[in-house]
N, C-alpha and C. Protein backbone atom coordinates (compact mmCIF):
# COMPACT_ATOMS: atom_id res chain seq x y z
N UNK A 1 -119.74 123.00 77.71
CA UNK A 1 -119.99 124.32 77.14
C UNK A 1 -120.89 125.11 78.07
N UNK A 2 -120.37 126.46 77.57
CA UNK A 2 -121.68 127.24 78.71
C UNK A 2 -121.90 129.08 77.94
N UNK A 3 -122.67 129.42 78.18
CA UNK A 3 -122.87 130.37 77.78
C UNK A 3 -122.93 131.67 79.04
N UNK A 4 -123.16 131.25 79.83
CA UNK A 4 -122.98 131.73 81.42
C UNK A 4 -121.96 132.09 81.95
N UNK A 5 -122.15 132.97 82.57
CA UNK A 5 -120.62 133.96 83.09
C UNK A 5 -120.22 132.76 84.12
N UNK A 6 -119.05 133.29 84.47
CA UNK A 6 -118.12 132.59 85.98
C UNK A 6 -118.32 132.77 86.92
N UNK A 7 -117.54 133.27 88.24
CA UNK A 7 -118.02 133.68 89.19
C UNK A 7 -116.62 133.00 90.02
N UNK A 8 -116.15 134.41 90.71
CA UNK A 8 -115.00 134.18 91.33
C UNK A 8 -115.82 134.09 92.88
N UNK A 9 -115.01 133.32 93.50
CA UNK A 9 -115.26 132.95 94.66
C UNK A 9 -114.55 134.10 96.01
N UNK A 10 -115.39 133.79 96.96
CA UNK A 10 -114.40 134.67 98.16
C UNK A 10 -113.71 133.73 98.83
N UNK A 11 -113.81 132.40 98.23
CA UNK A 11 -111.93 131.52 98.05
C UNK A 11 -111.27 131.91 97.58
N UNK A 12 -111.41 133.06 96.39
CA UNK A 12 -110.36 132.69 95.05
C UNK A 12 -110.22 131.87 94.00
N UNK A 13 -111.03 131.14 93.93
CA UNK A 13 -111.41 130.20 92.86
C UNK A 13 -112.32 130.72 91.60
N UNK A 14 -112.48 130.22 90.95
CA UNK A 14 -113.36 130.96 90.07
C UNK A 14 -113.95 129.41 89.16
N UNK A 15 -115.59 129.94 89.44
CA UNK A 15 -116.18 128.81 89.11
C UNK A 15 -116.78 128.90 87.85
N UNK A 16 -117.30 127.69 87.35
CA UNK A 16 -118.11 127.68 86.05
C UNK A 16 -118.54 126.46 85.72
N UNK A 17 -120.12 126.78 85.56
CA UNK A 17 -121.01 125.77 85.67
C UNK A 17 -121.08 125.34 83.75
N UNK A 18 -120.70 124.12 83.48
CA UNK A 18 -121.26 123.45 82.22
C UNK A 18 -121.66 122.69 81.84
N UNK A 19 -122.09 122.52 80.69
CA UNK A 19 -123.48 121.69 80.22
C UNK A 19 -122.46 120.60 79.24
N UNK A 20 -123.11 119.09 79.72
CA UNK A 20 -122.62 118.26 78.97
C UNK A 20 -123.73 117.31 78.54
N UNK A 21 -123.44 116.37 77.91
CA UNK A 21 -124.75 115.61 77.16
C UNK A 21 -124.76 114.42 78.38
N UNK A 22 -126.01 114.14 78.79
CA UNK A 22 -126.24 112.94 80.09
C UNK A 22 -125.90 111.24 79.27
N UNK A 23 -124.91 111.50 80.26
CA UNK A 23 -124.43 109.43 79.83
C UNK A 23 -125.83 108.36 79.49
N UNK A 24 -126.45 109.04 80.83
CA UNK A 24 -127.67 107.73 80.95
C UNK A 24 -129.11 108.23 79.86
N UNK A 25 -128.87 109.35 79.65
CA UNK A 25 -129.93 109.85 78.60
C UNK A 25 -129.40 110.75 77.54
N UNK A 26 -128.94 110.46 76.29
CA UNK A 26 -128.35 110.99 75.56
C UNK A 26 -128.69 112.38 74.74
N UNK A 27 -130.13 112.10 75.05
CA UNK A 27 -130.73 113.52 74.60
C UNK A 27 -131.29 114.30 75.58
N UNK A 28 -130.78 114.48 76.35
CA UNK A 28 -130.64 115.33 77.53
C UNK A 28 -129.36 116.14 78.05
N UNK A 29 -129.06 116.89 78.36
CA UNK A 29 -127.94 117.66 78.64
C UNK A 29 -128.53 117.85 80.77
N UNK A 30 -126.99 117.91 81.22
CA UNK A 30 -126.86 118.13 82.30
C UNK A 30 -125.82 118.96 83.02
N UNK A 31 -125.88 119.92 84.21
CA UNK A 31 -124.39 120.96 84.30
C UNK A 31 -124.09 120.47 85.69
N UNK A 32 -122.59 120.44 85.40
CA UNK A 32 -121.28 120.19 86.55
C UNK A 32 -120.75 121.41 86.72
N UNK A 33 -119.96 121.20 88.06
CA UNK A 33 -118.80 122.58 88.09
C UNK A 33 -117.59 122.41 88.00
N UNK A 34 -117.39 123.38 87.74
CA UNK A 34 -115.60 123.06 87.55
C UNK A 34 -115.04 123.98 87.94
N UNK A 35 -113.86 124.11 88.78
CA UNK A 35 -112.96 125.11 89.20
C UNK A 35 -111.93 125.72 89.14
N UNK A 36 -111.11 126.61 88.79
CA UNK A 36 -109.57 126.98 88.75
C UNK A 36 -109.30 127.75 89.95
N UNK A 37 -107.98 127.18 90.28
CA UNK A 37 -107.15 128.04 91.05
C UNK A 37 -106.53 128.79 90.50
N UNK A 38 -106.33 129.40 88.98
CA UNK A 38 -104.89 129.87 88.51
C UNK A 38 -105.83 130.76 87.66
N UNK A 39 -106.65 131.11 87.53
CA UNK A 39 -107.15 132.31 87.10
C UNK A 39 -107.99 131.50 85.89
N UNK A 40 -108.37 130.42 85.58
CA UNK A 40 -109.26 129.89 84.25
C UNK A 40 -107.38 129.26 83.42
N UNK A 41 -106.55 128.99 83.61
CA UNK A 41 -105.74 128.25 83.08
C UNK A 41 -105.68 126.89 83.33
N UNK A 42 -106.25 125.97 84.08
CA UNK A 42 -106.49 124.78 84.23
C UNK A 42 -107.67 124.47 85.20
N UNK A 43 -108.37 123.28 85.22
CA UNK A 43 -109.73 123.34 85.90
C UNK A 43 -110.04 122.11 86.08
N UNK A 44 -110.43 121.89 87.19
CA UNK A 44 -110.81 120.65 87.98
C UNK A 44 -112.50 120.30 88.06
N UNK A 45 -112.67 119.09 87.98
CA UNK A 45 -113.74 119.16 87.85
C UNK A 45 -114.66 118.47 89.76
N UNK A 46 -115.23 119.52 90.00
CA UNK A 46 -115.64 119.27 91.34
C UNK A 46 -117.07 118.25 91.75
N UNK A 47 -118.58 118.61 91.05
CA UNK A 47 -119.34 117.97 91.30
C UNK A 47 -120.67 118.24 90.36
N UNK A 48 -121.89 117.46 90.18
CA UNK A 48 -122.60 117.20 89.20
C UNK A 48 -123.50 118.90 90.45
N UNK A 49 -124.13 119.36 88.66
CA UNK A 49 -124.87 120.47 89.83
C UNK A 49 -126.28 120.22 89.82
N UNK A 50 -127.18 119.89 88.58
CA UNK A 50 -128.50 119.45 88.37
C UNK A 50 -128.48 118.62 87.28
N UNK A 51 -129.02 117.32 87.80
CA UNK A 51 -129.06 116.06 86.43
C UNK A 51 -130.70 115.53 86.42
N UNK A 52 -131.35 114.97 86.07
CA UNK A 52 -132.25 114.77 86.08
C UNK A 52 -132.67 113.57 84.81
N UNK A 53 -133.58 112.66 85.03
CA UNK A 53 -134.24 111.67 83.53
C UNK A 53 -135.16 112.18 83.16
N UNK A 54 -135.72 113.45 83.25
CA UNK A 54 -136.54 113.55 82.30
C UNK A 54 -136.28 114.84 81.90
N UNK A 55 -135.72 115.95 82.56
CA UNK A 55 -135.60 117.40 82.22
C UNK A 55 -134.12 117.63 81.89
N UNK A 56 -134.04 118.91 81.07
CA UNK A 56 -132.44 119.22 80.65
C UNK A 56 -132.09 120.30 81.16
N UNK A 57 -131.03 120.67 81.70
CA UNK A 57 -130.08 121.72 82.15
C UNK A 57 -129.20 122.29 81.45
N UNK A 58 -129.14 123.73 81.34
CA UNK A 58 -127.94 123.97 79.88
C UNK A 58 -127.27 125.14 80.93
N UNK A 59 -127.14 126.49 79.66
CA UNK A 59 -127.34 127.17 80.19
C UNK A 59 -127.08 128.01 81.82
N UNK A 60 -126.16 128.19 82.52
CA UNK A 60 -126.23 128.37 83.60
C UNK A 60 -125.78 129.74 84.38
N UNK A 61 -126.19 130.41 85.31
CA UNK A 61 -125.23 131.57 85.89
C UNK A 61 -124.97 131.04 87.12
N UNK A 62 -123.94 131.90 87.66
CA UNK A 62 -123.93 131.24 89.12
C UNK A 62 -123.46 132.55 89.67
N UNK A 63 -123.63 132.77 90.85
CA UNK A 63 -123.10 133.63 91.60
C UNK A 63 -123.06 133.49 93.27
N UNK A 64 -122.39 133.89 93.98
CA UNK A 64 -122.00 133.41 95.73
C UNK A 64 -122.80 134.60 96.26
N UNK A 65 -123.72 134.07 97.42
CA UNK A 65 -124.09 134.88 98.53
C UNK A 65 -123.33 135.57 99.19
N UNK A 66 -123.48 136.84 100.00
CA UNK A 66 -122.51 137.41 100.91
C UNK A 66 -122.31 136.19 102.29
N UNK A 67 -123.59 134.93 102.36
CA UNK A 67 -123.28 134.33 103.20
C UNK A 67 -122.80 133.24 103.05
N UNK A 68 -122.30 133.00 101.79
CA UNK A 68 -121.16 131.89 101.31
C UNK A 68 -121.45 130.88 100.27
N UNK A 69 -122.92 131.16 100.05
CA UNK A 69 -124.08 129.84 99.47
C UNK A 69 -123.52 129.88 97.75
N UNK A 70 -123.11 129.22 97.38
CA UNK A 70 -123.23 129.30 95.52
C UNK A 70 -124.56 129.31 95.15
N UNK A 71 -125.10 129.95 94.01
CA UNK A 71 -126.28 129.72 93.56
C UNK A 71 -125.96 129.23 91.88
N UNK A 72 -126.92 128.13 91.25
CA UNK A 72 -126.83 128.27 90.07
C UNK A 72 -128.46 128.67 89.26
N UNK A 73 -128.60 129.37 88.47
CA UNK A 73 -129.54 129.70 88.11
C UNK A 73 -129.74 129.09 86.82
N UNK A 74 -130.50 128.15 86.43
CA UNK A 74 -130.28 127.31 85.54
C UNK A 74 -131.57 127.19 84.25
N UNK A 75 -131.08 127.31 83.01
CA UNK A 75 -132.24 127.28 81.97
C UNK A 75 -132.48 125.49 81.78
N UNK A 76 -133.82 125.48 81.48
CA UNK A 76 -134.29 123.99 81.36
C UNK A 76 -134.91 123.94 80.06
N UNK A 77 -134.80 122.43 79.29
CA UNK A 77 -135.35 122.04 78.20
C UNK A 77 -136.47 121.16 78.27
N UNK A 78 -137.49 120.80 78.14
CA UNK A 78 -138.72 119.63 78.55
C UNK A 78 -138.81 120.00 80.15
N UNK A 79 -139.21 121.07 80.69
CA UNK A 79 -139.46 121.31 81.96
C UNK A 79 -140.63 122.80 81.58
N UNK A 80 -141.22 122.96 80.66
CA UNK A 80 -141.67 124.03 80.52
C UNK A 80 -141.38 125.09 80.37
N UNK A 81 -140.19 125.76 79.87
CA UNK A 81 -139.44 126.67 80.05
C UNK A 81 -138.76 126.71 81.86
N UNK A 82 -139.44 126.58 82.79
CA UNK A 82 -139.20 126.59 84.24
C UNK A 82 -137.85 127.47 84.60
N UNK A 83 -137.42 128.52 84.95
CA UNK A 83 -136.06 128.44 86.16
C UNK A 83 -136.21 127.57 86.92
N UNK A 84 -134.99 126.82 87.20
CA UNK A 84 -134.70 126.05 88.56
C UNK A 84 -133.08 127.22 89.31
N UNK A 85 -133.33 127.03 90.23
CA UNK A 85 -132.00 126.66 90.82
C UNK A 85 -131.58 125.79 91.65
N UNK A 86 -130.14 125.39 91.51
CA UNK A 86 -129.47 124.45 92.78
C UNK A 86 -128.71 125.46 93.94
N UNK A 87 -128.32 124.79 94.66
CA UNK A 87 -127.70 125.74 95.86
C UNK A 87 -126.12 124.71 96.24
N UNK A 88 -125.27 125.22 97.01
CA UNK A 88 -124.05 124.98 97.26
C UNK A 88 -123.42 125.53 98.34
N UNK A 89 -123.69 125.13 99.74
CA UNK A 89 -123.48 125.79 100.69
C UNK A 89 -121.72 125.20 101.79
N UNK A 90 -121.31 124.07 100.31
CA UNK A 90 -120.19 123.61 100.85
C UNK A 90 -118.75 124.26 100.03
N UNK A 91 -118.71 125.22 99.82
CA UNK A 91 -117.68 125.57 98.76
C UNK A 91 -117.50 125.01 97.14
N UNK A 92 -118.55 124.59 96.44
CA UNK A 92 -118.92 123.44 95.42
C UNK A 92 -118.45 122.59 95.20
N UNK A 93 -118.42 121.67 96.74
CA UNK A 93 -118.03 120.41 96.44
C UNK A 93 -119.30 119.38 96.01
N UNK A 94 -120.74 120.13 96.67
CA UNK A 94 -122.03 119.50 96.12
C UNK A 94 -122.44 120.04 96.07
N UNK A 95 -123.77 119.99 95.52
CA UNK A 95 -125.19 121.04 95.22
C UNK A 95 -126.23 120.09 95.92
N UNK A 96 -127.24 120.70 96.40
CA UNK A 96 -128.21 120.44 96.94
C UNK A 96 -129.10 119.99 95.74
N UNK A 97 -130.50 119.35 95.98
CA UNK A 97 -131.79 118.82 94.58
C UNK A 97 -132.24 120.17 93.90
N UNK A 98 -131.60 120.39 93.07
CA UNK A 98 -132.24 121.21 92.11
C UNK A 98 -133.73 121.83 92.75
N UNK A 99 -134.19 122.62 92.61
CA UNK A 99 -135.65 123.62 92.73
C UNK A 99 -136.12 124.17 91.66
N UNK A 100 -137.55 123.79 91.30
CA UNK A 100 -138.54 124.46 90.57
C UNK A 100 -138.98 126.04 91.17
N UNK A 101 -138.73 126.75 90.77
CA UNK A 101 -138.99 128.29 90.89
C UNK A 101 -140.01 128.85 90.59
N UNK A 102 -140.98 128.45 89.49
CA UNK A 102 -141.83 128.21 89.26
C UNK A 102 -142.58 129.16 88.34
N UNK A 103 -141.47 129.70 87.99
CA UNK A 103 -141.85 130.80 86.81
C UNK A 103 -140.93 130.17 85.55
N UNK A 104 -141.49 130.69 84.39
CA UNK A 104 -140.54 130.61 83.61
C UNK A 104 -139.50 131.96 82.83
N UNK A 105 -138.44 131.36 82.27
CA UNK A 105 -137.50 132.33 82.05
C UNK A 105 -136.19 131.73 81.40
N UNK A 106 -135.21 132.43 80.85
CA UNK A 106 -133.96 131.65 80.42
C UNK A 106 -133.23 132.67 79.76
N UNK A 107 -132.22 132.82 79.24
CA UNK A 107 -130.94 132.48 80.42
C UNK A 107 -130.73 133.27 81.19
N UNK A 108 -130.08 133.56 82.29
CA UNK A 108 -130.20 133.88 83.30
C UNK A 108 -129.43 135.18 83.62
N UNK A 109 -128.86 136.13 84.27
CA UNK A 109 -127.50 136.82 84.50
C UNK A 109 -128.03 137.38 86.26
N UNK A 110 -127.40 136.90 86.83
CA UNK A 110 -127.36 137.18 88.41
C UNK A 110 -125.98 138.45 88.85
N UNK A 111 -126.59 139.44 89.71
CA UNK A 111 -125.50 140.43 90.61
C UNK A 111 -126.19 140.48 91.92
N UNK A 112 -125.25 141.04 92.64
CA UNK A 112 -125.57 141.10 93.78
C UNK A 112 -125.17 142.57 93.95
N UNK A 113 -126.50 143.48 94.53
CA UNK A 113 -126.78 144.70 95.34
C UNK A 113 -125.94 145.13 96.23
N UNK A 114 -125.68 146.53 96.32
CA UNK A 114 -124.96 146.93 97.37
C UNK A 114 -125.59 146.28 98.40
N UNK A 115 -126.75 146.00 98.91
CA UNK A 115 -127.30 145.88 100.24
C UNK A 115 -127.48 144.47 100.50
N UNK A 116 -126.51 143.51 99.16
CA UNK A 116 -126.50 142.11 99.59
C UNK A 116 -128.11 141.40 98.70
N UNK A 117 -128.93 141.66 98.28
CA UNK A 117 -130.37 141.29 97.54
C UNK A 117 -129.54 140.66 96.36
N UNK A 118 -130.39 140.33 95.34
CA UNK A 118 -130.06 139.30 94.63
C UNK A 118 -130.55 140.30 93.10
N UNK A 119 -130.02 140.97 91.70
CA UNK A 119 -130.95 141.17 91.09
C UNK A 119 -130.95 140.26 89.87
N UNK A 120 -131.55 139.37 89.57
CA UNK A 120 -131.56 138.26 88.48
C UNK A 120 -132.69 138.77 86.92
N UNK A 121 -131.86 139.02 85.86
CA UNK A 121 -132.57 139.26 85.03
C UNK A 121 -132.56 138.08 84.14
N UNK A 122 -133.69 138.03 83.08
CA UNK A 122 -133.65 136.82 82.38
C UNK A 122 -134.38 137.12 80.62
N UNK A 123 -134.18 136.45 79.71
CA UNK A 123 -135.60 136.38 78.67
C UNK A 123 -136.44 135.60 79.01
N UNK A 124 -137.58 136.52 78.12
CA UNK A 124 -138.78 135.67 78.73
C UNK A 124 -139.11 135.81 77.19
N UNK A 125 -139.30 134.26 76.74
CA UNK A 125 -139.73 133.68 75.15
C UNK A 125 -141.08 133.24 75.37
N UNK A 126 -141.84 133.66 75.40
CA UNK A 126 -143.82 133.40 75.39
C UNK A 126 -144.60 134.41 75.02
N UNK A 127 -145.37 134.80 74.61
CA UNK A 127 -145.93 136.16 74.67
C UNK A 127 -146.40 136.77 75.97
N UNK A 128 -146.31 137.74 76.01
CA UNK A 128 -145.38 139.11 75.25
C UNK A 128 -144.05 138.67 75.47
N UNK A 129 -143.33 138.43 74.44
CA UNK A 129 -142.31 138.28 74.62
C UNK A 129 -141.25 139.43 75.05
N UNK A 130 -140.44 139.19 75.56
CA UNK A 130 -139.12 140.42 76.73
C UNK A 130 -138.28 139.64 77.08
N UNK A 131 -137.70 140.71 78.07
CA UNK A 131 -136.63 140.87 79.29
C UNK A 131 -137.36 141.01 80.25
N UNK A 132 -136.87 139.91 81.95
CA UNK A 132 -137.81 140.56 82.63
C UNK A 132 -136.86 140.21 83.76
N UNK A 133 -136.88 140.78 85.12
CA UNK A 133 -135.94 140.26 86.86
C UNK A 133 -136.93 140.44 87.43
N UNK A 134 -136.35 139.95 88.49
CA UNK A 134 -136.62 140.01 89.87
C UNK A 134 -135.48 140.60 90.89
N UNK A 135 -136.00 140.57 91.97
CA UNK A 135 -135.39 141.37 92.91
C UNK A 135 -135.35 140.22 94.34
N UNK A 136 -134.52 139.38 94.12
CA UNK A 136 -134.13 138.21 94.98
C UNK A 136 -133.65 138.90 97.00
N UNK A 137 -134.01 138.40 97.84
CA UNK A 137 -133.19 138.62 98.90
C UNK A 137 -131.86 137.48 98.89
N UNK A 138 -130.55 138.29 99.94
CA UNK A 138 -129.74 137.62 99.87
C UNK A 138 -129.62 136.33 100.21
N UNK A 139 -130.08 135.68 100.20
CA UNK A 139 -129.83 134.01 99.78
C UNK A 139 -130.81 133.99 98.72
N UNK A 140 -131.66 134.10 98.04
CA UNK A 140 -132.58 133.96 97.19
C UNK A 140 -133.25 132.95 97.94
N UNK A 141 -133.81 132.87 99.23
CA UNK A 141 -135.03 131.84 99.62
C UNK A 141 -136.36 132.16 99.19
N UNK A 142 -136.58 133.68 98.54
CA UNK A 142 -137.57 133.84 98.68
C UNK A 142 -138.07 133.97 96.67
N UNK A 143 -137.15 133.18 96.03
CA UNK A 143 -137.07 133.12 94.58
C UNK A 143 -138.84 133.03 93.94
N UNK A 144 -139.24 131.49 94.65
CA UNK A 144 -140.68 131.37 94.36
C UNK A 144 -141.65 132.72 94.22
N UNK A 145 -141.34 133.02 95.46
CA UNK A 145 -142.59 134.46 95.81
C UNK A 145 -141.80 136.00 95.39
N UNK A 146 -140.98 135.91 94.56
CA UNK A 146 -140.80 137.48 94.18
C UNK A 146 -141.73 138.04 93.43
N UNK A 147 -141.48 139.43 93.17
CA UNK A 147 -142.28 140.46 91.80
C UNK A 147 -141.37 140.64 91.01
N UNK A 148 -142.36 139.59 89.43
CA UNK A 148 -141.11 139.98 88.49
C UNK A 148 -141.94 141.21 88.09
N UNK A 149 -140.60 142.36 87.59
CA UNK A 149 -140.42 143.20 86.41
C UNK A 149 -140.34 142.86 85.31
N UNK A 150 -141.05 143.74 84.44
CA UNK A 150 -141.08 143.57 83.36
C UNK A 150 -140.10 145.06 82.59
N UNK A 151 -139.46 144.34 81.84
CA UNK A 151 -138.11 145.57 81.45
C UNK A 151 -139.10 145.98 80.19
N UNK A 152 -138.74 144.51 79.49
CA UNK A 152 -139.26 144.86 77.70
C UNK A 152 -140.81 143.75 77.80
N UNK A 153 -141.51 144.35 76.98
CA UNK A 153 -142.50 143.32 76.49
C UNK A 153 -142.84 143.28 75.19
N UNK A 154 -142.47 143.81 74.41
CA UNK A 154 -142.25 144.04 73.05
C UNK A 154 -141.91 143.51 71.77
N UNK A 155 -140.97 142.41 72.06
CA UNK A 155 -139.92 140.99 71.27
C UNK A 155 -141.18 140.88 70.14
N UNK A 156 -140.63 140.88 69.05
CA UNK A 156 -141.14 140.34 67.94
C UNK A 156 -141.66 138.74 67.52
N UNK A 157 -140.86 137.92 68.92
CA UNK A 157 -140.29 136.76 68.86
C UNK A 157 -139.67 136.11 70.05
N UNK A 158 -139.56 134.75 70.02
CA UNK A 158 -139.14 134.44 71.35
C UNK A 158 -137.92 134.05 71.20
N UNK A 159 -136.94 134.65 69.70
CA UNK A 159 -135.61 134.72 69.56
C UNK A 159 -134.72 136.12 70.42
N UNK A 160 -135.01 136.01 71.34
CA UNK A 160 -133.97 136.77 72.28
C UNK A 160 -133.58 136.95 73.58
N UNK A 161 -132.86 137.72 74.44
CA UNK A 161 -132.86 137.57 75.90
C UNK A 161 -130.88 137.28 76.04
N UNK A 162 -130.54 136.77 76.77
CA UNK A 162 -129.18 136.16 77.06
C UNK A 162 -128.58 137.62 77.36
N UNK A 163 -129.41 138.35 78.74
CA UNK A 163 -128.70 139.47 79.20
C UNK A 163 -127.18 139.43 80.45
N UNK A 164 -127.39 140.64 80.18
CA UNK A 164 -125.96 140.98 81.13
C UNK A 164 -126.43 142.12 81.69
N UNK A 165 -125.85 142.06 82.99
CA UNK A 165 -126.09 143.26 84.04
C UNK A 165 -124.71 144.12 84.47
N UNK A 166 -124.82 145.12 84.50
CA UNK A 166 -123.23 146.10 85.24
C UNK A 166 -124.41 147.23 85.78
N UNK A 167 -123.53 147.33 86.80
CA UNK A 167 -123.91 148.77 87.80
C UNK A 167 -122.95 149.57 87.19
N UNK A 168 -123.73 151.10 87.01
CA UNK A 168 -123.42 152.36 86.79
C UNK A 168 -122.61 153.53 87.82
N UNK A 169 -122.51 154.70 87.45
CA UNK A 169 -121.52 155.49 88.48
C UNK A 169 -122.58 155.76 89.35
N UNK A 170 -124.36 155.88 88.46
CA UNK A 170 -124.93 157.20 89.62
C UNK A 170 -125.89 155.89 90.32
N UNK A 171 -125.57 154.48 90.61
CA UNK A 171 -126.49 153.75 91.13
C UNK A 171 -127.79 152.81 90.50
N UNK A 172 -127.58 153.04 89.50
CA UNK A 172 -128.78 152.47 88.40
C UNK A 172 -127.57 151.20 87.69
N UNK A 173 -128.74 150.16 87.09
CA UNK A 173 -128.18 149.24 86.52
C UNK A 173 -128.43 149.35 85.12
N UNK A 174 -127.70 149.11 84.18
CA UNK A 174 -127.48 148.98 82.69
C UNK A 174 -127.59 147.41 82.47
N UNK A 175 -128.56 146.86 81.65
CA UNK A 175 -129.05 145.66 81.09
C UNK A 175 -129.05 145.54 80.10
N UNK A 176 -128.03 144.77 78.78
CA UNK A 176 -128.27 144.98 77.73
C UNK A 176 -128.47 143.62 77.63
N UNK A 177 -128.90 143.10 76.21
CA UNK A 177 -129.67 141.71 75.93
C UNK A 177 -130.08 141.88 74.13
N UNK A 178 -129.97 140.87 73.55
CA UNK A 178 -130.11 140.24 72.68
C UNK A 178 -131.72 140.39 72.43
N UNK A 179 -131.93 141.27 70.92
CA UNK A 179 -133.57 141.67 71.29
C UNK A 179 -133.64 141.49 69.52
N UNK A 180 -135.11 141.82 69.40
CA UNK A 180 -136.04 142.05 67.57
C UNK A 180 -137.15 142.01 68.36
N UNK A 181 -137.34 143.30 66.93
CA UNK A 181 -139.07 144.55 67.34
C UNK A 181 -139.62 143.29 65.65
N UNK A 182 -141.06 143.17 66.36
CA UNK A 182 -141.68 142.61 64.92
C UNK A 182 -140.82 141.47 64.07
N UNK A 183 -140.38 140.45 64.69
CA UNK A 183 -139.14 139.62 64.06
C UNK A 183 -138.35 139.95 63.42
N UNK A 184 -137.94 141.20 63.22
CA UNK A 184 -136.82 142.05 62.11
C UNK A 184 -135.83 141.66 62.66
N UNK A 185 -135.01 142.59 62.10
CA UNK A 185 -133.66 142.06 62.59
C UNK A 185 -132.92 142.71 63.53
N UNK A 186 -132.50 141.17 64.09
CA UNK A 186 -131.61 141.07 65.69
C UNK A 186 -130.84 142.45 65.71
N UNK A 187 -130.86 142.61 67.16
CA UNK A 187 -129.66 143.85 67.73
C UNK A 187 -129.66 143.75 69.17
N UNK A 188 -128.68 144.17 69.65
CA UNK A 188 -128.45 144.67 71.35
C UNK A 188 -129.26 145.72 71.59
N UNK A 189 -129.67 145.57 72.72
CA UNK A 189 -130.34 146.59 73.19
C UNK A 189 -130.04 146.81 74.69
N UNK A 190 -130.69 147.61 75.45
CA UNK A 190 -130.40 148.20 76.75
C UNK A 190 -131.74 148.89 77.49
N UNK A 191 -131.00 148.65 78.70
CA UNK A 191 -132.25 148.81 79.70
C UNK A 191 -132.15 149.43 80.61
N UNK A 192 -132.04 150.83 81.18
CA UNK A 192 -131.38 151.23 82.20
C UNK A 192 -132.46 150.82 83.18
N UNK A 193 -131.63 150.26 84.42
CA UNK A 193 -132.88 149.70 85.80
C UNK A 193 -132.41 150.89 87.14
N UNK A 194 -133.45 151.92 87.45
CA UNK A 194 -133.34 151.79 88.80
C UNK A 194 -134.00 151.07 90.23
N UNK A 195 -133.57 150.80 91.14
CA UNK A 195 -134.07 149.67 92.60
C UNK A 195 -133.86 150.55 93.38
N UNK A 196 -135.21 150.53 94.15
CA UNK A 196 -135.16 151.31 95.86
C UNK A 196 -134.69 150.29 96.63
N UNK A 197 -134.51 150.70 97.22
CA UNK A 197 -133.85 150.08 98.96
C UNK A 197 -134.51 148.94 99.24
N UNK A 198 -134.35 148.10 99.89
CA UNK A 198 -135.02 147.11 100.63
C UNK A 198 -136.19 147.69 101.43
């Protein structure tokens, strides 16, 4: 299962990272990838992406560098809230050791900038509870040391977040996400983002 978008490849493939329950630890969950050639009508299963014995992986986005790298951006359970990501610089036949990022955040939604940068938005369930990104360079090496934004800080609650990103006609990004003012009740909401240049 996954709650996380896909991500077509500049193979043609179209990938998707999911969460299954760990053989060797049953109360733990861990995400694999899996691939189609035929548009999501049948799917192969390629390689384990982050497993771990003591932390859980659910949750996942993924999206490809302009320089070929898969990224998965991954929510964790018994890791502190934490982002991790894994990386995939072989067409996802493997992922590299998972990375502590070192902020926390969950779930994830990754695009990539006209100018190739990375913009990753996420919920953030702690007080003040929100929506919050960053502004990744293209490979995301520099994930650890970004400036997060803060969209919303407002959340009634740390029941929300699970955004989505689309670019607009005039250059600005539209963020909507799963929100409650004062624990009332749930609704979509929206975020218009503008980003200067590199």
């Amino acid at each position: 299962y996954n709650r996380g978008p896909m991500w077509q490849g500049q193979d043609g493939l179209l990938y998707w990272a999911v969460a299954s329950q760990s053989r060797l630890q049953p109360r733990l969950t861990e995400v694999h990838l899996m691939a189609s050639a035929d548009g999501g009508l049948s799917w192969e299963y390629r390689c384990p992406v982050a497993r771990d014995d003591k932390a859980s992986f659910n949750e996942t986005a993924l999206i490809e560098t302009r320089g070929g790298t898969l990224l998965a951006f991954l929510r964790t359970a018994d890791f502190n809230d934490h982002t991790v990501i894994a990386r995939s610089t072989d067409g996802g036949k493997s992922f590299a050791p998972w990375e502590d990022t070192g902020f926390q955040g969950h779930p994830h939604c990754a695009t990539t900038l006209p100018d190739g940068r990375i913009l990753l938005v996420y919920g953030y369930r702690h007080q003040p509870f929100g929506i919050r990104a960053r502004v990744l360079n293209a490979e995301a090496t520099d994930i650890a040391d970004s400036q997060e934004i803060v969209l919303r800080d407002d959340g009634g609650s740390g029941d929300l977040g699970y955004p989505w990103v689309t670019p607009m006609a005039d250059g600005r990004y539209l963020v909507v996400y799963y929100f409650n003012k004062d624990n009332g009740i749930r609704h979509i909401a929206g975020t218009v983002l503008s980003l200067g240049k590199e």
